[in-house]
Structure formats: C-alpha cells, structure tokens
Protein backbone atom coordinates (compact mmCIF):
# COMPACT_ATOMS: atom_id res chain seq x y z
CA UNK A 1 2.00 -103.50 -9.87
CA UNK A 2 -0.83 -104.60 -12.37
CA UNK A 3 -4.25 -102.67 -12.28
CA UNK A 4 -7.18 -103.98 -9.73
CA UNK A 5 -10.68 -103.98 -9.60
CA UNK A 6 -10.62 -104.43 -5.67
CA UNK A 7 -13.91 -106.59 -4.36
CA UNK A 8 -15.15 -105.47 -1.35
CA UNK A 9 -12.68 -104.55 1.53
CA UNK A 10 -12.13 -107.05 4.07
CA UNK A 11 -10.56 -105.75 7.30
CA UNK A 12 -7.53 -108.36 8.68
CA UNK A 13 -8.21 -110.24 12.11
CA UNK A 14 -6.98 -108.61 15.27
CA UNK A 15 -3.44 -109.16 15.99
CA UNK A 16 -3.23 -110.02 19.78
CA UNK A 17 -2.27 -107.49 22.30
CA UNK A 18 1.28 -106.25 22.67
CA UNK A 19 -0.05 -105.95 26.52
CA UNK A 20 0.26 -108.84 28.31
CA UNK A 21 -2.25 -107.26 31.18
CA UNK A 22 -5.10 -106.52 28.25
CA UNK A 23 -6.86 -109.93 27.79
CA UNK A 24 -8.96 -108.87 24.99
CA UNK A 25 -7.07 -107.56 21.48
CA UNK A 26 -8.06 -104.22 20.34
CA UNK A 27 -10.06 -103.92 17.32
CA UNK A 28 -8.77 -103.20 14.03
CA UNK A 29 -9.36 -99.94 11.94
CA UNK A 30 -13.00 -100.14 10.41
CA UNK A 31 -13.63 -100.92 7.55
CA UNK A 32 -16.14 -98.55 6.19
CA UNK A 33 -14.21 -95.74 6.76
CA UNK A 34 -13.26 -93.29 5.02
CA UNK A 35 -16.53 -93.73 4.08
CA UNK A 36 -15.26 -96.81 1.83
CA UNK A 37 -14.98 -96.89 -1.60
CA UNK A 38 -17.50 -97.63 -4.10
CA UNK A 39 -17.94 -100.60 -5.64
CA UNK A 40 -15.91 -101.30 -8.47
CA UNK A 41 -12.87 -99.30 -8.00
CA UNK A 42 -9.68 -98.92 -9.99
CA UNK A 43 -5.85 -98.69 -7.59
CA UNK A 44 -2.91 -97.33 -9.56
CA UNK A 45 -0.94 -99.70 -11.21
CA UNK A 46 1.86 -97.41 -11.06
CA UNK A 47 3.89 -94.83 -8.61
CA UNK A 48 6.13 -92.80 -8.88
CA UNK A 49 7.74 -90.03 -6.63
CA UNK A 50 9.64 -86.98 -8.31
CA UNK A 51 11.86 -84.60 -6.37
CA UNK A 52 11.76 -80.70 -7.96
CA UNK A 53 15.02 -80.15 -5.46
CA UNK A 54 16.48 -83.07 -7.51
CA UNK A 55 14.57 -82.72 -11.35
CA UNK A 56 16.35 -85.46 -12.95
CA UNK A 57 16.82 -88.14 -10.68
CA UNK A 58 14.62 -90.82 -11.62
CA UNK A 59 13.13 -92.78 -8.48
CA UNK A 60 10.85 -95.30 -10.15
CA UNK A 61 7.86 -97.23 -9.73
CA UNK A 62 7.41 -97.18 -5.89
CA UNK A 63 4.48 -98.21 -3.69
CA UNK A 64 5.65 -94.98 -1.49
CA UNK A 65 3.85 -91.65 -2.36
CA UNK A 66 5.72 -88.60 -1.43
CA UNK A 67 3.64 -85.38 -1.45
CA UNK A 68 5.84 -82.67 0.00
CA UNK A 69 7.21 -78.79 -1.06
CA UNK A 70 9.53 -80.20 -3.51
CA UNK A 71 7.75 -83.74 -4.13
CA UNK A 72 5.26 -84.51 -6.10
CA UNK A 73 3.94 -88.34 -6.69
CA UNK A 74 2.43 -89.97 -10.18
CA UNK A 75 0.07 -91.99 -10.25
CA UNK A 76 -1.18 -94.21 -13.35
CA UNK A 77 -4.24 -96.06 -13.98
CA UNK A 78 -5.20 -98.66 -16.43
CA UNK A 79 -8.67 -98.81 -16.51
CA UNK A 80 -10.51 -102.09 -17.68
CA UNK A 81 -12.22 -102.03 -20.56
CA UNK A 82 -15.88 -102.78 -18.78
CA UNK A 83 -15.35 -100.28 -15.69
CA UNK A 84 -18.56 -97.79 -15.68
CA UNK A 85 -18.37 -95.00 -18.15
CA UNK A 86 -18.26 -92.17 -15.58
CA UNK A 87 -16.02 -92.71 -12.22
CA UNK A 88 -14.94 -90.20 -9.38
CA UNK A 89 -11.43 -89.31 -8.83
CA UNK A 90 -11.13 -89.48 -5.12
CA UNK A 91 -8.14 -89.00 -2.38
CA UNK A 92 -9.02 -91.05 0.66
CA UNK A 93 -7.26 -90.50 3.85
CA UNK A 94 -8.04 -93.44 7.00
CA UNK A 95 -9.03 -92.12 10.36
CA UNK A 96 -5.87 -92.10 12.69
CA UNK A 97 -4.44 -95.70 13.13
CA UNK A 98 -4.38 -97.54 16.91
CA UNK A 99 -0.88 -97.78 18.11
CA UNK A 100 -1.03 -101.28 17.75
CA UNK A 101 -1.52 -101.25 14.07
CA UNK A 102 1.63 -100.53 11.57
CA UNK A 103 0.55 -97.01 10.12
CA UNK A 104 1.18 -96.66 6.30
CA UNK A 105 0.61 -92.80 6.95
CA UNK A 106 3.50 -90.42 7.65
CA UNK A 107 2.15 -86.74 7.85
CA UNK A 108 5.58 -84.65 8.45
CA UNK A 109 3.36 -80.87 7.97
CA UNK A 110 -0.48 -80.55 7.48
CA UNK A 111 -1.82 -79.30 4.13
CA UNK A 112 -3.66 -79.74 0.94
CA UNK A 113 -3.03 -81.55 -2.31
CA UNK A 114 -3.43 -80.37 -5.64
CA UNK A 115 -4.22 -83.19 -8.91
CA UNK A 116 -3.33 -82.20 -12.65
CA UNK A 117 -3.83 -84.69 -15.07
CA UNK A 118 -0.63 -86.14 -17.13
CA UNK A 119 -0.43 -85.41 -21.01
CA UNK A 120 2.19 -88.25 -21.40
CA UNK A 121 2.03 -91.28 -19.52
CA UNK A 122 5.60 -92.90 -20.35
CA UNK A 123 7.13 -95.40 -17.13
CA UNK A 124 8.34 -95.73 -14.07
CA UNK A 125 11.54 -93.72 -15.41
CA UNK A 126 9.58 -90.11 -15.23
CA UNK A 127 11.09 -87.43 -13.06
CA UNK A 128 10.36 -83.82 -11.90
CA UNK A 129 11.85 -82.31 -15.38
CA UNK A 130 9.70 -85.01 -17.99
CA UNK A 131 6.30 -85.05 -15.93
CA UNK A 132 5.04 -81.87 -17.03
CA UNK A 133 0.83 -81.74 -15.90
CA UNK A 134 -1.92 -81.37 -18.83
CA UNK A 135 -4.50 -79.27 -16.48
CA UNK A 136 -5.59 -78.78 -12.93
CA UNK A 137 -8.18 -81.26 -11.92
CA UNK A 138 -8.95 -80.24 -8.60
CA UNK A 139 -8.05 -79.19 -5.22
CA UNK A 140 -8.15 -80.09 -1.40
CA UNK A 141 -7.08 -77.13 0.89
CA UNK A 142 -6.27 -79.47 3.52
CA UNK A 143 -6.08 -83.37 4.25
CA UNK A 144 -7.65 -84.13 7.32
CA UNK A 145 -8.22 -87.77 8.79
CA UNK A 146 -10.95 -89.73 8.49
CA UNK A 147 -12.12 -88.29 5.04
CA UNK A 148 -12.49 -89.12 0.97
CA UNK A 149 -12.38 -86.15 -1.20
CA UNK A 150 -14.01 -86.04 -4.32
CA UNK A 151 -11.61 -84.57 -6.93
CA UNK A 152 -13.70 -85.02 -10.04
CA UNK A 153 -15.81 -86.76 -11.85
CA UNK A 154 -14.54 -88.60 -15.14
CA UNK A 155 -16.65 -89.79 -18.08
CA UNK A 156 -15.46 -92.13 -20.45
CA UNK A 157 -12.39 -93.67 -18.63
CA UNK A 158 -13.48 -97.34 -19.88
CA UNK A 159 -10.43 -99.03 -21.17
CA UNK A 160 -8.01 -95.86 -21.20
CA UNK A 161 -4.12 -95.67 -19.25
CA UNK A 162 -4.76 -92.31 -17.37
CA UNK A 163 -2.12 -90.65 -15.47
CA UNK A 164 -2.44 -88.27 -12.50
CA UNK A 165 0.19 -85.72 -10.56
CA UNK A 166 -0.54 -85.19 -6.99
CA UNK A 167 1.53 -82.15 -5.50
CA UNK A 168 1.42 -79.89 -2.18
CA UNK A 169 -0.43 -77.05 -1.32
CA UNK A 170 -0.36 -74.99 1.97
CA UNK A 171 2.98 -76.87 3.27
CA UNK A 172 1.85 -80.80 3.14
CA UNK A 173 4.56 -82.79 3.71
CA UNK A 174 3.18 -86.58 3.70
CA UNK A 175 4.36 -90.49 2.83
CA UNK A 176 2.13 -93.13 2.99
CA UNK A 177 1.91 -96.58 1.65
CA UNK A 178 -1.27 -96.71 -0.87
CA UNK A 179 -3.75 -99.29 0.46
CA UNK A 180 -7.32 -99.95 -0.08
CA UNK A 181 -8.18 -101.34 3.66
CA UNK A 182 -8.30 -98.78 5.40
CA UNK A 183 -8.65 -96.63 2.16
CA UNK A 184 -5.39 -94.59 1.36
CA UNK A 185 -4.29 -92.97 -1.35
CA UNK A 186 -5.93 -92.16 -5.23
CA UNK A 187 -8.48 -93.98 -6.51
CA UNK A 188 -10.80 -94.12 -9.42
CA UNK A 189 -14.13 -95.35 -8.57
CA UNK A 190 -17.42 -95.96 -9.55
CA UNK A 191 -19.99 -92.73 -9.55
C-alpha cells in the first residue's frame, strides 16, 4: 500500500436488490458518517497484525487489522511533506452495515482500544516480540458504532513515517478491513 491523501469520500451506487419482490434498491451506508473525516487525511500505508500467543511469527503487511486479547495491529503512516502541521489521530468506526452491503467489520467481543506510538518503524516483517510501543497515546473504553474517536492531537507530523500500535482493552475482539467510505479504521487527519 502507498500513503493517500484521500479527496472527499464518494459513497458507491446502490447495488440492486437481492429481493426480487423489493422494486426499489436500498440505499447505501452514508457517507458522512462517522461524522466523516476531515479534509485532507492521511490512511496507513502499512498493516500489520501481531499475535502475543504466537510472538515471533511474522504475518506481514495485511489490509486485515486484528485487535483482540492476544492481537495487536500496526499501523504506519507516511505523511506528505505539505500535510497541515498539527493533525488528529482518530479511530473511526461506520454505523452498522445493511445486510445487503459486504461488511468489512467483524466484532467477535465488545471493548476498547488502546494506541502507543512505535519507537522503531522497520517493515512489514515486525511481530509481537520486535514491536515494542514508545508511549501510550490514548484510550477508548469501548468501540461503539457509528462513532470517530479522537485519540490525539499531533503537531509537526509534516513529512515524517509515524508508526502506531493499536491493542485491546476490556475484551475487544475485532477484524475489519480499513476503508475510508464508510470510515474504518486509523487515520491521521487534518485538525
């Protein structure tokens, strides 16, 4: 994955009804929630699941987070060199997805996350026993849908490869796909 400055989301057409009663399609997810994301923001270019159960098995760049008892997912940013000075560290969870729409969300065990920041920021090859966290960042007690959390906010990112761990607190036990329509996943954006 390279890193994005995503322009505005666009939410895809309606697929047609799996129904063949329903004459009309249902609508898609909208777009403006959760909440959005400001305007520029920064995806990670890289992710990568570690298992604690499993401390040196190396899983690699995946577009899968795992947040979980013994998981833990990194995520790295490379942040252009003109991105606004100070950006927000946010965790963005959709509102729950219409049958009819493939869900990138599995949620296993509500719960909370908590986000260190990364001291070294080597590859895809990390794994539970080389990814050691710098300091805490911030919390969320629990993940609920519909909402962005504000972790922190970040001044002087411009231009920097920043690196972020994402475990669980209070039993969370979630994979999802990391997508920015509907918002999912880490994100650095503008303040």
């Amino acid at each position: 994955m390279s890193s994005f400055i995503w322009p505005s989301p666009r939410p895809p057409p309606p697929k047609p009804s799996q129904t063949p009663l329903s004459k009309t399609p249902l609508p898609a997810p909208s777009s403006d929630q959760p909440n959005g994301l400001r305007q520029p923001f920064v995806a990670p270019n890289l992710i990568v699941p570690i298992d604690s159960s499993d401390p040196d098995k190396v899983v690699g760049n995946s577009y899968i987070a795992q947040i979980s008892p013994t998981r833990a997912t990194l995520f790295m940013f490379d942040v252009p060199p003109d991105f606004p000075s100070v950006c927000n560290l946010v965790f963005a969870v959709p509102p729950d997805f219409n049958a009819q729409f493939a869900s990138p969300i599995k949620l296993k065990s509500q719960g909370g996350i908590s986000v260190s920041q990364l001291d070294d920021l080597s590859d895809s090859k990390m794994t539970a026993s080389t990814a050691d966290p710098s300091h805490d960042v911030g919390r969320v007690p629990l993940l609920e849908p519909g909402n962005k959390y504000h972790i922190a906010s970040l001044p002087g990112m411009s231009g920097q490869k920043v690196g972020y761990r994402v475990d669980s607190t209070n039993g969370l036990d979630l994979d999802f796909f990391e997508t920015n329509w509907p918002p999912l996943g880490l994100f650095l954006e503008v303040a």
